[in-house]
N, C-alpha and C. Protein backbone atom coordinates (compact mmCIF):
# COMPACT_ATOMS: atom_id res chain seq x y z
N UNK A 1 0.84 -1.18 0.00
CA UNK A 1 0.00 0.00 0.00
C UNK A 1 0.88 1.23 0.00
N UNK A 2 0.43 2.14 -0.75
CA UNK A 2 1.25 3.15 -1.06
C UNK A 2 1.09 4.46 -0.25
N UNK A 3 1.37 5.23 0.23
CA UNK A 3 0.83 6.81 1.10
C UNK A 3 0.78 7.79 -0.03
N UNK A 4 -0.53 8.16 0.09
CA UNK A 4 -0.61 9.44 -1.06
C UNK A 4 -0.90 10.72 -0.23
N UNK A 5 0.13 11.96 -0.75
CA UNK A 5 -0.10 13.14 0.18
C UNK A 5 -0.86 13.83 -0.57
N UNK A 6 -1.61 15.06 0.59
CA UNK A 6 -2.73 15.75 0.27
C UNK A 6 -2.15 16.45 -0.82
N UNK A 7 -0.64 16.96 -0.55
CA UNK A 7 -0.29 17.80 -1.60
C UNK A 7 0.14 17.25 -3.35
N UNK A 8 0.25 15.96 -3.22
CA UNK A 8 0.29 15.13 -4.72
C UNK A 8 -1.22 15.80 -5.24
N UNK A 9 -1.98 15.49 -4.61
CA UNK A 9 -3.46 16.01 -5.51
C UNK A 9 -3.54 17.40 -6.05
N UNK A 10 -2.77 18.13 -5.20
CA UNK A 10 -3.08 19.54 -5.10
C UNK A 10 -1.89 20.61 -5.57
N UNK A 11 -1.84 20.38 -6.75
CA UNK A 11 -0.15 20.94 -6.72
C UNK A 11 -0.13 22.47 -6.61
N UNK A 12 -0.77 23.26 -6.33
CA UNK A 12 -1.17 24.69 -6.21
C UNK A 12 -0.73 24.46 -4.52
N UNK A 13 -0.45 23.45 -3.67
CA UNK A 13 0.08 22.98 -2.57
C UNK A 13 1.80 23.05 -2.58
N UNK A 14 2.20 22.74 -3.58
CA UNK A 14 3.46 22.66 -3.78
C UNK A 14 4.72 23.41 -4.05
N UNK A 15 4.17 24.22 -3.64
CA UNK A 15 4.77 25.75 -4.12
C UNK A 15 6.39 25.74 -2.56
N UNK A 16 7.11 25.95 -3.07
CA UNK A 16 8.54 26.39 -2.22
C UNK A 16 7.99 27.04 -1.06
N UNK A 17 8.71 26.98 0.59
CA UNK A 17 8.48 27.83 1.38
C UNK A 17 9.18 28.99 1.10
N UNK A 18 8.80 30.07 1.45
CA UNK A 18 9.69 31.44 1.24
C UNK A 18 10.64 31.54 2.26
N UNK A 19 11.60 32.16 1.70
CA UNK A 19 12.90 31.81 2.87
C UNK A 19 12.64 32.99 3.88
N UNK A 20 11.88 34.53 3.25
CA UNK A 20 11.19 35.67 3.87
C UNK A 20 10.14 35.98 3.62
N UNK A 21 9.70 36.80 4.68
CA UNK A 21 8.12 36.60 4.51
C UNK A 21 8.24 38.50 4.46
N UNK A 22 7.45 39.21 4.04
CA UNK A 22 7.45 40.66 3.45
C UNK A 22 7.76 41.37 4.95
N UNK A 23 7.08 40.80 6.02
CA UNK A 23 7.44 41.64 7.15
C UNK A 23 8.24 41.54 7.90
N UNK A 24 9.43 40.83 7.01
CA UNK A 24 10.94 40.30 7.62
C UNK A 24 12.33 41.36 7.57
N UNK A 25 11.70 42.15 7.22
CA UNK A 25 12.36 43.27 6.07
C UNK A 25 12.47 44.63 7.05
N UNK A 26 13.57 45.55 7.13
CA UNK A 26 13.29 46.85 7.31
C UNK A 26 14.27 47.28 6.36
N UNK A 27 13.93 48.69 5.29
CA UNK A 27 13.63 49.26 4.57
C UNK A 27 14.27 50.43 4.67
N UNK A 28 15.84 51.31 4.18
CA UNK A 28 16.59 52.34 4.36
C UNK A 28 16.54 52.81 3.31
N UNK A 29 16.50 54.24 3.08
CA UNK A 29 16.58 54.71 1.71
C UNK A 29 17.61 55.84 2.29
N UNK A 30 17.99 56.29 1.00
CA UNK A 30 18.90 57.54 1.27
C UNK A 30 19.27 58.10 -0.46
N UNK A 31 18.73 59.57 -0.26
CA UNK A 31 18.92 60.05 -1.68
C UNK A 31 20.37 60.92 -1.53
N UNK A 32 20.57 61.07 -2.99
CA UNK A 32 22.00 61.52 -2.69
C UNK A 32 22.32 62.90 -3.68
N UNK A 33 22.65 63.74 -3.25
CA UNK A 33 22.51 65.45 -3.42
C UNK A 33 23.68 65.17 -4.77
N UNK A 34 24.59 64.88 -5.18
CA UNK A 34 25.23 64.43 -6.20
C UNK A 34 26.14 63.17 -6.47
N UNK A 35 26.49 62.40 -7.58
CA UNK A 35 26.79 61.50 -7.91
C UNK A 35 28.09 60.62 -7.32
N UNK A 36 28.75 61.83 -6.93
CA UNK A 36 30.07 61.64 -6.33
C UNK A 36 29.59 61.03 -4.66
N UNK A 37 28.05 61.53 -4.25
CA UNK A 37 28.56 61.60 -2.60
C UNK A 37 28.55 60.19 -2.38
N UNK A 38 29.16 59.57 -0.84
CA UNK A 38 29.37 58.39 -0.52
C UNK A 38 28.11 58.26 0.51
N UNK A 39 27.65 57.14 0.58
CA UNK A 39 26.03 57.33 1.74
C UNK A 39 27.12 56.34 2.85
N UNK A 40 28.28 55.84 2.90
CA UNK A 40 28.57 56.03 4.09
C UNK A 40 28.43 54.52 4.20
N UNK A 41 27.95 53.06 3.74
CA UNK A 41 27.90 52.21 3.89
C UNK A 41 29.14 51.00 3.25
N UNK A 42 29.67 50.07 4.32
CA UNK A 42 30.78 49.45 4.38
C UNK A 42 30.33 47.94 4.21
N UNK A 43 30.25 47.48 3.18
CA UNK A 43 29.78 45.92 2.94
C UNK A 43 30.83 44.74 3.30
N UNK A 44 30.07 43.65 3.37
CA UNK A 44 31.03 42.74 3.53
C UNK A 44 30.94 40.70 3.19
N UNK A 45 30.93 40.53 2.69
CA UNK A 45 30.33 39.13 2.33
C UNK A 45 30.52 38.15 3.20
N UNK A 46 29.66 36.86 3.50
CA UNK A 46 30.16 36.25 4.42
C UNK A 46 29.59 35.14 3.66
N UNK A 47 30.05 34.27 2.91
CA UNK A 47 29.84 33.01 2.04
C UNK A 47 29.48 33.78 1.07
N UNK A 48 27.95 33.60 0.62
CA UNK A 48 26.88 33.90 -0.08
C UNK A 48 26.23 35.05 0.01
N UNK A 49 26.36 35.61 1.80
CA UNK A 49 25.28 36.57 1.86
C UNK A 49 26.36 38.09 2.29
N UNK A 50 25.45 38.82 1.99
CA UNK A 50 25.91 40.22 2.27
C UNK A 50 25.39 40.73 3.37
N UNK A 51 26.64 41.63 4.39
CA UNK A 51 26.60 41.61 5.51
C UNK A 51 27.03 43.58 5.62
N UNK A 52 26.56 44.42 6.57
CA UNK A 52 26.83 45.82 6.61
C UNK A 52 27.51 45.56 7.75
N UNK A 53 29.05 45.56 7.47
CA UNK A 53 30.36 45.37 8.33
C UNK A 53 30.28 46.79 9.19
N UNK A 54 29.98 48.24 8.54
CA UNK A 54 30.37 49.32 9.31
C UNK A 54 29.44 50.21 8.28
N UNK A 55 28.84 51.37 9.50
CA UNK A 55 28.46 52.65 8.93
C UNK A 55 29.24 53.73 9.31
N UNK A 56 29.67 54.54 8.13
CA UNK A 56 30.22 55.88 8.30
C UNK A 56 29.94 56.66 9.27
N UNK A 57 30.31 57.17 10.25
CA UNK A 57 30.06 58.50 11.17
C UNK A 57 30.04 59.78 9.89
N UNK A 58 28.95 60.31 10.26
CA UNK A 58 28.48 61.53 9.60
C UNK A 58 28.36 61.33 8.18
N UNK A 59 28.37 60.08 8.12
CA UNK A 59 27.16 59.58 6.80
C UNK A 59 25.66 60.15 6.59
N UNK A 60 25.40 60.29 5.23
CA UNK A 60 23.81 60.04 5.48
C UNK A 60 23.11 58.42 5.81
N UNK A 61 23.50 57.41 6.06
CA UNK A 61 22.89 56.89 6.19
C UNK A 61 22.98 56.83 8.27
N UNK A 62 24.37 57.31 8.48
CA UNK A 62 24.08 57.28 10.12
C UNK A 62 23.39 58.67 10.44
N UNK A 63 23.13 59.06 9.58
CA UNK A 63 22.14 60.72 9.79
C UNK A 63 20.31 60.07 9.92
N UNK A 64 20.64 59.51 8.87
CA UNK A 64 19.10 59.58 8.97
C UNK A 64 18.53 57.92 9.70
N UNK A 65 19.14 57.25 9.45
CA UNK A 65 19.20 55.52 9.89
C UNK A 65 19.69 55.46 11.29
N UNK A 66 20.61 56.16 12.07
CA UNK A 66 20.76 55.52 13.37
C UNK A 66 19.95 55.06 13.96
N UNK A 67 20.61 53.71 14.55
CA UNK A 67 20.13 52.63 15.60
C UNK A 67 18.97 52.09 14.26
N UNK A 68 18.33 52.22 13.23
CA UNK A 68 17.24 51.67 12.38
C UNK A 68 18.11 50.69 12.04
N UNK A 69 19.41 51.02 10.89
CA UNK A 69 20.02 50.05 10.37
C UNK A 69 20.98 49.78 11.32
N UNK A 70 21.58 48.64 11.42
CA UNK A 70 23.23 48.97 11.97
C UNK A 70 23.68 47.91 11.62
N UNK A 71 25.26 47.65 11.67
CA UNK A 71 26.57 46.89 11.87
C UNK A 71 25.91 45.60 11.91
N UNK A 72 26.45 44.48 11.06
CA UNK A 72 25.77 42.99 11.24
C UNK A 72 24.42 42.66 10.96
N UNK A 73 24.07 43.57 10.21
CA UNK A 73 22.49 43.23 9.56
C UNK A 73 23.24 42.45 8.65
N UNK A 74 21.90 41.54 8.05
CA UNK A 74 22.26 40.95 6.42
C UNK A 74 21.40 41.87 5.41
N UNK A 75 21.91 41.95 4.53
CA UNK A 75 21.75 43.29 3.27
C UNK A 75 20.56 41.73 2.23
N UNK A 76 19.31 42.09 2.28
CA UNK A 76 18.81 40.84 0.98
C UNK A 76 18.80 41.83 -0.39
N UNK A 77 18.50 43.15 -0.51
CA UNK A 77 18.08 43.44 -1.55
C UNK A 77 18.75 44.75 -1.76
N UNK A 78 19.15 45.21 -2.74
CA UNK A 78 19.85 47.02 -2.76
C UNK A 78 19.23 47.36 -3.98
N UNK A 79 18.34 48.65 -3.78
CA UNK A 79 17.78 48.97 -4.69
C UNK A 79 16.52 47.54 -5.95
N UNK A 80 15.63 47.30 -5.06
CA UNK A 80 14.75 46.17 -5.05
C UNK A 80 15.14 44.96 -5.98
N UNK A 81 16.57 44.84 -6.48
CA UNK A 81 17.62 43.50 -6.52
C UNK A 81 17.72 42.92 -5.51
N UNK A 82 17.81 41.63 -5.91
CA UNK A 82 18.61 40.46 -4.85
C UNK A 82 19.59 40.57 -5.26
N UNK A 83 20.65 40.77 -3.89
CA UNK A 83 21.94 41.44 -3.75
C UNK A 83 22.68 40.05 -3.86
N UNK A 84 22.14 39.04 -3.82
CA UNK A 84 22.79 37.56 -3.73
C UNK A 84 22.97 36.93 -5.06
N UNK A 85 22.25 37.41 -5.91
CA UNK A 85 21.41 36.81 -7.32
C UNK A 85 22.17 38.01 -8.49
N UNK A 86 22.41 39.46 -7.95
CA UNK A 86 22.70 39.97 -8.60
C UNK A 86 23.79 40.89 -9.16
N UNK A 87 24.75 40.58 -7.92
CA UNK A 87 25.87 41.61 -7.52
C UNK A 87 27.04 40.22 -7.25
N UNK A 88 27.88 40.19 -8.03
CA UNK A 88 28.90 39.02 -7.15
C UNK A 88 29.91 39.52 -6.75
N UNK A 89 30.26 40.64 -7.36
CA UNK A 89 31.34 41.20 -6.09
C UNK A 89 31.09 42.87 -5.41
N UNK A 90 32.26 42.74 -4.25
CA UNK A 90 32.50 43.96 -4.30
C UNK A 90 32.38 45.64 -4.99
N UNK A 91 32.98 45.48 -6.23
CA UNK A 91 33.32 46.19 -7.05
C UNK A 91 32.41 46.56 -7.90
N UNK A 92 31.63 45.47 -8.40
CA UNK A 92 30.03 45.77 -8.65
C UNK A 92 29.42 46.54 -8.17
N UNK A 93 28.95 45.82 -6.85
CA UNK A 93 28.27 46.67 -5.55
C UNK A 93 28.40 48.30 -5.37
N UNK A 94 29.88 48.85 -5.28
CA UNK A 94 30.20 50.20 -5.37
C UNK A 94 29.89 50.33 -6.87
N UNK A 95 30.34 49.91 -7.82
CA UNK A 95 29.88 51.12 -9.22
C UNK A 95 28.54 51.13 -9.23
N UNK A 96 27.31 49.96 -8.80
CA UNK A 96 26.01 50.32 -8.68
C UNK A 96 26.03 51.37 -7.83
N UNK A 97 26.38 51.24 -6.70
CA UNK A 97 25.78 52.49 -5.88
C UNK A 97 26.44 53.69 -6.41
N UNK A 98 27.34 53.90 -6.93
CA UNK A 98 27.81 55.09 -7.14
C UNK A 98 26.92 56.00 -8.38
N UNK A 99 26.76 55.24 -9.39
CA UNK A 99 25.41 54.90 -10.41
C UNK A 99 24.11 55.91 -9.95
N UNK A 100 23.59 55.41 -8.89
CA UNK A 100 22.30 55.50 -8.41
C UNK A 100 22.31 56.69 -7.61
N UNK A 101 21.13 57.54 -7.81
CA UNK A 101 20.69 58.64 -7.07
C UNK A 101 19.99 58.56 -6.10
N UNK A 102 19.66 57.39 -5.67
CA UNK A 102 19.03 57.14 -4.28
C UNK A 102 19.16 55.77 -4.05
N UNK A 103 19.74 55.37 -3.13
CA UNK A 103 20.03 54.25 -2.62
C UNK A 103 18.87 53.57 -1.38
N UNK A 104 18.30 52.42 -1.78
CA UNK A 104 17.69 51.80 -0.81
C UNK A 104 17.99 50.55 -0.76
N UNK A 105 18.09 50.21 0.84
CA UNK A 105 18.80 48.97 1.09
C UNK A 105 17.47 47.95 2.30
N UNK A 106 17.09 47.06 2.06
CA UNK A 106 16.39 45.76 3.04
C UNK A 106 17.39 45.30 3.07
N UNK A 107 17.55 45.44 4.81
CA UNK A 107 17.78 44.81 5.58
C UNK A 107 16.84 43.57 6.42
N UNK A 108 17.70 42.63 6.87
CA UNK A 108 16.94 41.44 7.78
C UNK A 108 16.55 41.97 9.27
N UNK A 109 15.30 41.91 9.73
CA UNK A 109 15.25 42.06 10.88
C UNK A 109 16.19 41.51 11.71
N UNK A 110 16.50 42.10 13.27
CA UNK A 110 17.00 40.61 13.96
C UNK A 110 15.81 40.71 15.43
């Protein structure tokens, strides 16, 4: 005799768990007055995932973000990319942001 699961019948059942759920997320933005400025954020990889090693003192992002973001968050998305999926290095990472006139970064709750 064989075991048949509810979800064999039902494949609208079968769908992947999400690794995050939308309210896993907090949400930094920071616009930037010209192309050159630095918003002050220090990345850092740790395997796979991206990690905010250090924020600038007298950054905009420690201007307007203190204590919101900080040191040892994991970074999932920069500018509504997956930062895992879409950025493989370093060097990337900075010419995007440097690129961009407003930078927004999700972070992982903890």
């Amino acid at each position: 005799m064989s075991m048949q699961y509810y979800t064999e019948n039902h494949p609208a059942l079968n769908k992947p768990i999400p690794e995050f759920r939308p309210n896993d997320f907090k949400r930094a933005a920071v616009k930037k007055a010209n192309a050159d400025d630095d918003v002050g954020l220090v990345l850092e990889k740790r395997g796979k995932q991206w990690f905010i090693k250090e924020i600038k003192p007298g950054s905009p992002f420690d201007r307007m973000h203190a204590g919101y973001v900080e040191a040892g968050q994991r970074i999932v998305k920069l500018n509504d990319q997956n930062i895992e999926e879409n950025f493989t290095g370093m060097w990337q990472i900075n010419d995007f942001i440097k690129k961009q006139s407003e930078v927004q970064v999700h972070v992982v709750r903890r």
